[in-house]
C-alpha atoms as a PDB file:
ATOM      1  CA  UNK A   1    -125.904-161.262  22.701  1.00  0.00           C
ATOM      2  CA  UNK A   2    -123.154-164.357  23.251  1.00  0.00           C
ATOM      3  CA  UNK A   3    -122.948-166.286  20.771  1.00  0.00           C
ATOM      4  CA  UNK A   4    -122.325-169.378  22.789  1.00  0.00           C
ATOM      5  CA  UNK A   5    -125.729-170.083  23.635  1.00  0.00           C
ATOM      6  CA  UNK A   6    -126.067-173.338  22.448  1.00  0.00           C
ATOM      7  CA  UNK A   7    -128.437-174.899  24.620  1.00  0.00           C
ATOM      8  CA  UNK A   8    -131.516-173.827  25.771  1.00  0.00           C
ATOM      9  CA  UNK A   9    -130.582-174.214  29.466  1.00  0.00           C
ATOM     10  CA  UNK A  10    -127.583-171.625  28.015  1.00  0.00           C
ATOM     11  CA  UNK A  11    -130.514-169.250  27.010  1.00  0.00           C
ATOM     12  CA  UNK A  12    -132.566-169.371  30.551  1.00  0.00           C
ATOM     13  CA  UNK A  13    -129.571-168.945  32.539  1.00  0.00           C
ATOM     14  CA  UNK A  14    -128.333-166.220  30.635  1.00  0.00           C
ATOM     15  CA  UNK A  15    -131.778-164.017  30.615  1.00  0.00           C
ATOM     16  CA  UNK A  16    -132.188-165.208  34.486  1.00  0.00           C
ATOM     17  CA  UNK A  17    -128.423-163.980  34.946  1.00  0.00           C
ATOM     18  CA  UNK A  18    -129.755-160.297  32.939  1.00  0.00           C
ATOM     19  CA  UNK A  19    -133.329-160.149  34.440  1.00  0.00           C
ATOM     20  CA  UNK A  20    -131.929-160.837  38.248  1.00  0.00           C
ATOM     21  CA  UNK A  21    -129.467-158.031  37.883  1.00  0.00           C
ATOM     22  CA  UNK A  22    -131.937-155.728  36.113  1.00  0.00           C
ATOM     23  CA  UNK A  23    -133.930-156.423  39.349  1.00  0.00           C
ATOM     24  CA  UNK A  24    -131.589-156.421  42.147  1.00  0.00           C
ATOM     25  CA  UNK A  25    -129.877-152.678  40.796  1.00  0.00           C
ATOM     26  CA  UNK A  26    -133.667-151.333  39.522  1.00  0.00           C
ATOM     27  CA  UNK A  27    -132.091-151.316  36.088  1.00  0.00           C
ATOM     28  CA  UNK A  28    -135.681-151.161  33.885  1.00  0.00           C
ATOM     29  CA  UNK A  29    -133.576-150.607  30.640  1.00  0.00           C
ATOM     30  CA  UNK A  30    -131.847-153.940  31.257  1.00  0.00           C
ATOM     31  CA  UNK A  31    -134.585-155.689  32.011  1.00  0.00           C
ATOM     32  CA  UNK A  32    -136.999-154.728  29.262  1.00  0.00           C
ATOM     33  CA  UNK A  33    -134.372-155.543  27.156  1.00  0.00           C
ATOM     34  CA  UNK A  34    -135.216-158.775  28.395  1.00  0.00           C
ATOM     35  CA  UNK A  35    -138.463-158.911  27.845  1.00  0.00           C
ATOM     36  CA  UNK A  36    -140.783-159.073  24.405  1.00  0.00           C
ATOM     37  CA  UNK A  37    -143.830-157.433  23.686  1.00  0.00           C
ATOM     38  CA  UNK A  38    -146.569-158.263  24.396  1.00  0.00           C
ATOM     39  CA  UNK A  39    -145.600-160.483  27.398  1.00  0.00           C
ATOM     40  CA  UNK A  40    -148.402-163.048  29.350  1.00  0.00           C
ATOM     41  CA  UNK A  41    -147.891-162.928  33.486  1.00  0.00           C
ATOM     42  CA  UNK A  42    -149.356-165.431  35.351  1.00  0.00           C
ATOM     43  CA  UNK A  43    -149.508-166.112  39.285  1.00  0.00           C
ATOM     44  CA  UNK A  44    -151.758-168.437  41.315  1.00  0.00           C
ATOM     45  CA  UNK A  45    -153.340-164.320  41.906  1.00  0.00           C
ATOM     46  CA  UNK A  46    -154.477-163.805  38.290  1.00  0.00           C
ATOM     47  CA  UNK A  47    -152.832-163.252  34.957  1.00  0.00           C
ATOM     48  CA  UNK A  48    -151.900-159.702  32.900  1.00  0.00           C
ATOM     49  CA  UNK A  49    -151.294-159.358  29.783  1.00  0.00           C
ATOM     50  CA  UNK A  50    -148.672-156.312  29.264  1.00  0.00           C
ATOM     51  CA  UNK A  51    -148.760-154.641  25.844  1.00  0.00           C
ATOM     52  CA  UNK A  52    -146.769-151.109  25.957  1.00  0.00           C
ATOM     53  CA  UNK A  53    -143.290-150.899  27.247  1.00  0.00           C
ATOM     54  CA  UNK A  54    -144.798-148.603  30.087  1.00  0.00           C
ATOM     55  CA  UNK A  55    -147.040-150.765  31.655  1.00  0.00           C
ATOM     56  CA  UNK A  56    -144.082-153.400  31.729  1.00  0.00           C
ATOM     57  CA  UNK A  57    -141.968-150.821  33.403  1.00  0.00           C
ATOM     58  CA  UNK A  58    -144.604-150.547  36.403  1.00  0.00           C
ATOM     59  CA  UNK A  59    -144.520-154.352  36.593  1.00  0.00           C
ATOM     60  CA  UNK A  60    -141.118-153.900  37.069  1.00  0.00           C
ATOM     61  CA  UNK A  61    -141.339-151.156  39.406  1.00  0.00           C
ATOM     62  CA  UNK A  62    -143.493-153.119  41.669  1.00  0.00           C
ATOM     63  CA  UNK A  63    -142.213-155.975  41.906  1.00  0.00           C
ATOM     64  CA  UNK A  64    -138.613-154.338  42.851  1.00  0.00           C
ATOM     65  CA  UNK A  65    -140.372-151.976  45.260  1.00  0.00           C
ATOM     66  CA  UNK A  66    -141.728-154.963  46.820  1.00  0.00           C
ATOM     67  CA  UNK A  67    -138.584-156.530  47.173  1.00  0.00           C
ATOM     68  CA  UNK A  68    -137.349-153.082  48.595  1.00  0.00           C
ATOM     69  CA  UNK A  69    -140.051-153.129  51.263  1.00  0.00           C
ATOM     70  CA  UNK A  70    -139.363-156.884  52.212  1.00  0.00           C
ATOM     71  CA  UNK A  71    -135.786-156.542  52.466  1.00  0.00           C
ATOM     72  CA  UNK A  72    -134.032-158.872  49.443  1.00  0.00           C
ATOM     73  CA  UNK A  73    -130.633-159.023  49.435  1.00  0.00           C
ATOM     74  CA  UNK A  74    -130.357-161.540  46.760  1.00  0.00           C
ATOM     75  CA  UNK A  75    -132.347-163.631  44.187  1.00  0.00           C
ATOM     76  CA  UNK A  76    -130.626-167.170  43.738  1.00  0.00           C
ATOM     77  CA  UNK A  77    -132.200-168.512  40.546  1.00  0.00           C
ATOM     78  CA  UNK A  78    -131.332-171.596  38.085  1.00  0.00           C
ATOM     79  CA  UNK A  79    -132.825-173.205  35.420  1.00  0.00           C
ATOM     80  CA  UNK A  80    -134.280-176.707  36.393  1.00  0.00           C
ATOM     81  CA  UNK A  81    -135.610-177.800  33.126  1.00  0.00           C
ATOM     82  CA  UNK A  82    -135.297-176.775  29.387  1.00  0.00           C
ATOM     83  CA  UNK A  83    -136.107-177.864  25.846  1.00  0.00           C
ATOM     84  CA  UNK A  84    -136.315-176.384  22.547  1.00  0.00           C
ATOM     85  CA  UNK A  85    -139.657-175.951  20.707  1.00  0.00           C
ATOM     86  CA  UNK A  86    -138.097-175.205  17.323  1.00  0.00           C
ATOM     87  CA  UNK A  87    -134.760-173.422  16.960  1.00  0.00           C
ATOM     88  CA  UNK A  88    -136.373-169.490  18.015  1.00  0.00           C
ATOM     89  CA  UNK A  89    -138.249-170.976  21.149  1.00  0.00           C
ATOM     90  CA  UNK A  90    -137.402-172.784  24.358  1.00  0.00           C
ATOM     91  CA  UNK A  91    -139.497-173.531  27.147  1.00  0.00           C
ATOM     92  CA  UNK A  92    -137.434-173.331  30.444  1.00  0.00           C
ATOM     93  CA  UNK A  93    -138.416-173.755  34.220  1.00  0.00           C
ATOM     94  CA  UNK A  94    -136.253-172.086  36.970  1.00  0.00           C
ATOM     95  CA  UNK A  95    -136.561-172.102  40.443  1.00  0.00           C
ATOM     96  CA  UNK A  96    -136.561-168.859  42.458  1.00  0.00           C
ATOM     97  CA  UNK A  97    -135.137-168.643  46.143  1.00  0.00           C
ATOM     98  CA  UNK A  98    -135.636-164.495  47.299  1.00  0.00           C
ATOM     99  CA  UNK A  99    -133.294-164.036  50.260  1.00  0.00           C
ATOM    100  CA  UNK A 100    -132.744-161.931  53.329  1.00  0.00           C
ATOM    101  CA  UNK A 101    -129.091-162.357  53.668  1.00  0.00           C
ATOM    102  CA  UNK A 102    -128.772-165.915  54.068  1.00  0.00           C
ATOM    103  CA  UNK A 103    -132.492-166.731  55.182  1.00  0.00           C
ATOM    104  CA  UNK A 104    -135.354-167.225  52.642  1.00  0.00           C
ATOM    105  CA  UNK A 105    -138.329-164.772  53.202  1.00  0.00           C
ATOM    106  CA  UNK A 106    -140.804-167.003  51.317  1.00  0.00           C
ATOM    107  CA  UNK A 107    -140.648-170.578  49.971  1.00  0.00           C
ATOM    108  CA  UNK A 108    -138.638-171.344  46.824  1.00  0.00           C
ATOM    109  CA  UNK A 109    -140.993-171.532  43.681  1.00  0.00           C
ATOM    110  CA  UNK A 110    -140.663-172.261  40.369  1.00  0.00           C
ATOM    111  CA  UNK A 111    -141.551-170.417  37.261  1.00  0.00           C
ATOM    112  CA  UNK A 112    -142.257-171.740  33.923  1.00  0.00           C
ATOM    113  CA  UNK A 113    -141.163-169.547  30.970  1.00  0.00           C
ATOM    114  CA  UNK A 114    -141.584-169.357  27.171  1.00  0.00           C
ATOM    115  CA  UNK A 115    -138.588-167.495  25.596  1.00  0.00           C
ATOM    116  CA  UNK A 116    -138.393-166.413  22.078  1.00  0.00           C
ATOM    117  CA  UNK A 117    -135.166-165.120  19.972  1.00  0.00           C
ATOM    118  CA  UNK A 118    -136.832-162.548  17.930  1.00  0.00           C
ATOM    119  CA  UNK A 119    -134.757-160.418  15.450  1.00  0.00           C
ATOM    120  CA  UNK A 120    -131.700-162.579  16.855  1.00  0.00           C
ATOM    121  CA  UNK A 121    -132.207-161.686  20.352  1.00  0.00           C
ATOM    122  CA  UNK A 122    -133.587-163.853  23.025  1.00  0.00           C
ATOM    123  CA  UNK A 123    -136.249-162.355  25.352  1.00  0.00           C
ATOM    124  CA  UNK A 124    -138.630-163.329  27.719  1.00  0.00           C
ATOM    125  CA  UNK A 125    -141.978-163.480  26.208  1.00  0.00           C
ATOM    126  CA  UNK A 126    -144.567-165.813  28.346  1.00  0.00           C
ATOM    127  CA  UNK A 127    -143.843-166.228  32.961  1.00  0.00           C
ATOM    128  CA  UNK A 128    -145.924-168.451  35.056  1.00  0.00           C
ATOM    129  CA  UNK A 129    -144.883-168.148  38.390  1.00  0.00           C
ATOM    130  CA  UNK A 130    -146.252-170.693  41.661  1.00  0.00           C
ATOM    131  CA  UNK A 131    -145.994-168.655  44.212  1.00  0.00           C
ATOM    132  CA  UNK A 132    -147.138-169.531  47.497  1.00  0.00           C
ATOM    133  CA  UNK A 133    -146.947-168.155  51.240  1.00  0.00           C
ATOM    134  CA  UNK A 134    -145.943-164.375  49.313  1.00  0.00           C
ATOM    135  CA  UNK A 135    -149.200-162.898  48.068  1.00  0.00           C
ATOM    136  CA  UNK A 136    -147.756-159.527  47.941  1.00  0.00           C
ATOM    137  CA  UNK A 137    -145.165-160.664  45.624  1.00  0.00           C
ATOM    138  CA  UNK A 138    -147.402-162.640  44.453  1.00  0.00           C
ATOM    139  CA  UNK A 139    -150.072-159.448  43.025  1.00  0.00           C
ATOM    140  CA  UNK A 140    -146.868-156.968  42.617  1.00  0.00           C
ATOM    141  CA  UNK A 141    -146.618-159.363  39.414  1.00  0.00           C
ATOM    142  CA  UNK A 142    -150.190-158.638  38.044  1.00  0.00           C
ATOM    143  CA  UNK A 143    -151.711-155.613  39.407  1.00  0.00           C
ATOM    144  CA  UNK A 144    -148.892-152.626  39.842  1.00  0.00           C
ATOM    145  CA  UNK A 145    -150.240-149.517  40.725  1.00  0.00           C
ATOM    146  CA  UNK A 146    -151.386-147.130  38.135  1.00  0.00           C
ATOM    147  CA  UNK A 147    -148.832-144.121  38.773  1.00  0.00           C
ATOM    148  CA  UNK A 148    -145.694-143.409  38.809  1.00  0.00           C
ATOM    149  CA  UNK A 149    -143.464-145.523  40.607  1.00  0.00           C
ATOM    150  CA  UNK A 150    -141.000-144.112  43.298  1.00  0.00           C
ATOM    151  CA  UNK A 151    -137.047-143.298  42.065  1.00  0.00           C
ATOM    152  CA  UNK A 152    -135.381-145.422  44.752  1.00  0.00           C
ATOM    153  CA  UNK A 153    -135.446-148.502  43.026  1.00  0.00           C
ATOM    154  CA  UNK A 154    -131.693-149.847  44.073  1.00  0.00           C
ATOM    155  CA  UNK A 155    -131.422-152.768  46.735  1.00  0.00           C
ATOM    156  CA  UNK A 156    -127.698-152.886  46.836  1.00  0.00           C
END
């Protein structure tokens, strides 16, 4: 963990820097490292709440495999907005562009975050994502299919 995150924009870049590489290179160790437990999903779709490190890993799984099947090439995200709660919690809004080499596949959209340090780490532990036109994307965040997920999970 740096220790120059100083600011909570600092913090939401740097877990959007770790969570967007974790999903562009399928790397579910990186990103649950990211992410605390239990963690709150919600999409214009529904909402989930995840409670076991598996059923975050088919989350993940999904929502890269959907990316897979649509083609991403790149995630361009930044932090738009960010405060501090108290010193262990910052609430952050980034906006997410998903992108087929240089062309957006579905309107940017912004997601609203709650991220906690906890045990000195800082992790993702609440997502509320607006997206519209992508209802795939959209339900790969709530409702990922029961088994197994596939083991081609790279996009680069």
């Amino acid at each position: 963990m740096p220790s120059d995150l100083k600011t909570s924009k600092d913090v939401s870049e740097y877990l959007l820097d770790r969570t967007g590489r974790a999903l562009m290179t399928g790397d579910a160790a990186l990103y649950s490292s990211c992410m605390a437990l239990p963690q709150h999903v919600e999409t214009f779709d529904g909402r989930v709440y995840c409670e076991t490190a598996a059923h975050l890993e088919r989350i993940f799984f999904a929502v890269v495999d959907h990316m897979h099947k649509t083609g991403v090439t790149d995630l361009v995200r930044h932090c738009v907005s960010s405060r501090f709660i108290d010193p262990d919690t910052v609430e952050a809004t980034h906006e997410s562009r998903v992108l087929v080499g240089n062309n957006m596949i579905q309107p940017a959209f912004p997601v609203f975050s709650i991220l906690k340090r906890i045990e000195g780490v800082w992790k993702v532990s609440y997502c509320m994502y607006a997206i519209t036109e992508a209802p795939d994307h959209s339900r790969a965040l709530i409702t990922p299919n029961a088994e197994s997920p596939s083991n081609d999970h790279r996009l680069n």
